[in-house]
Protein backbone atom coordinates (compact mmCIF):
# COMPACT_ATOMS: atom_id res chain seq x y z
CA UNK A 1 7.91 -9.35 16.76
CA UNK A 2 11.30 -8.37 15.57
CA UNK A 3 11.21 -5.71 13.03
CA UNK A 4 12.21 -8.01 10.51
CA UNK A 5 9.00 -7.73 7.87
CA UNK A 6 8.48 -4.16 8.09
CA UNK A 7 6.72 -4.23 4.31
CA UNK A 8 2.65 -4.98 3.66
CA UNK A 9 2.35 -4.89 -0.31
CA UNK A 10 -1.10 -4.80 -2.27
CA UNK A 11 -1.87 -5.90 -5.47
CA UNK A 12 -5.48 -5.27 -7.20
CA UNK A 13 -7.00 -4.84 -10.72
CA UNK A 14 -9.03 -1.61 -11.70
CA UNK A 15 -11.56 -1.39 -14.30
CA UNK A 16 -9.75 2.66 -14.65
CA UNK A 17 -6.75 4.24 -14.17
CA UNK A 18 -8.45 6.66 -12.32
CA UNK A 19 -9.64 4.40 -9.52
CA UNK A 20 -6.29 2.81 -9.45
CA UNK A 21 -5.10 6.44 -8.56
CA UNK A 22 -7.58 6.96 -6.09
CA UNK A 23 -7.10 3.64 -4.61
CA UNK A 24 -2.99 4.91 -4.35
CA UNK A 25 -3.95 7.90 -2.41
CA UNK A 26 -6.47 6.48 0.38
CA UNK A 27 -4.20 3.54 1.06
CA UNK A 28 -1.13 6.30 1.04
CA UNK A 29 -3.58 8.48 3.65
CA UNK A 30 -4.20 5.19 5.79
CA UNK A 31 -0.52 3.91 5.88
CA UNK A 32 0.87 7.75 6.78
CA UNK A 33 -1.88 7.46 9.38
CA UNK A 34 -0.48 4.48 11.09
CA UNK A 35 3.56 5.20 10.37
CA UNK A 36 5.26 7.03 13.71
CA UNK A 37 7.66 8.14 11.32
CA UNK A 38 7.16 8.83 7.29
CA UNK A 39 6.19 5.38 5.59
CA UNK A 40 8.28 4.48 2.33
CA UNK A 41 6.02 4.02 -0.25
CA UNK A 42 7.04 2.25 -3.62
CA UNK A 43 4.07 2.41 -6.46
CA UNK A 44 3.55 1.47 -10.10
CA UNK A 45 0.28 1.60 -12.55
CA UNK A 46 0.76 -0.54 -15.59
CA UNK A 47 -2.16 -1.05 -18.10
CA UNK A 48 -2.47 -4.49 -19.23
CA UNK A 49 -5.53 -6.49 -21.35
CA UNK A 50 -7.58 -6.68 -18.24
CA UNK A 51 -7.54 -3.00 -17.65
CA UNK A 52 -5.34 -1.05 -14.71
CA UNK A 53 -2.89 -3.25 -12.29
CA UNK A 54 -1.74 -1.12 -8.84
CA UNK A 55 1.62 -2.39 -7.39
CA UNK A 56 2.09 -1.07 -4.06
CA UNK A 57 4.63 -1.59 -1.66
CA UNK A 58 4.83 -0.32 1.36
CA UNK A 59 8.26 -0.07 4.19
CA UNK A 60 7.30 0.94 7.69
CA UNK A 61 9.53 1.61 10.58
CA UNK A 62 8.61 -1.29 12.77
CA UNK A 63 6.48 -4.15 12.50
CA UNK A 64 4.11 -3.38 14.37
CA UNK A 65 2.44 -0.47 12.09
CA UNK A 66 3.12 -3.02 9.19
CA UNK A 67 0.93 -5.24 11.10
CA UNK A 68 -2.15 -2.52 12.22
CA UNK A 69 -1.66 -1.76 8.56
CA UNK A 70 -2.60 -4.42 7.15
CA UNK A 71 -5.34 -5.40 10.33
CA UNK A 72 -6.76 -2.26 9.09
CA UNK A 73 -7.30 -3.25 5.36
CA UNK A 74 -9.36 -6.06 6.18
């Protein structure tokens, strides 16, 4: 590895806005979990005609934790 793809993004459709937003937070909690130091997190909600789209990106200090990050979604 050589800390050159230090970013795991995620992409999902929600029937609500509110589980989109509770979706935000416990991958937030899990990726602050895993970052040695604070994980840059870059989000956006947009409603669209099938109902709530999360856009999540997040930038970790090494690749490593991007890599137990995503491990750990699976």
């Amino acid at each position: 590895m050589d800390n050159t793809d230090c970013t795991a993004s995620y992409r999902h459709l929600f029937a609500s806005q509110d589980e989109a937003q509770a979706m935000l937070a416990q991958l937030t909690e899990k990726a602050q979990s895993v970052a040695s130091e604070p994980c840059q997190i870059t989000s956006s909600i947009a409603q669209n005609a099938q109902g709530f789209e999360l856009n999540i990106d997040f930038l970790f200090c090494c690749q490593a934790e991007t890599l137990i990050f995503q491990l750990g979604l699976r």
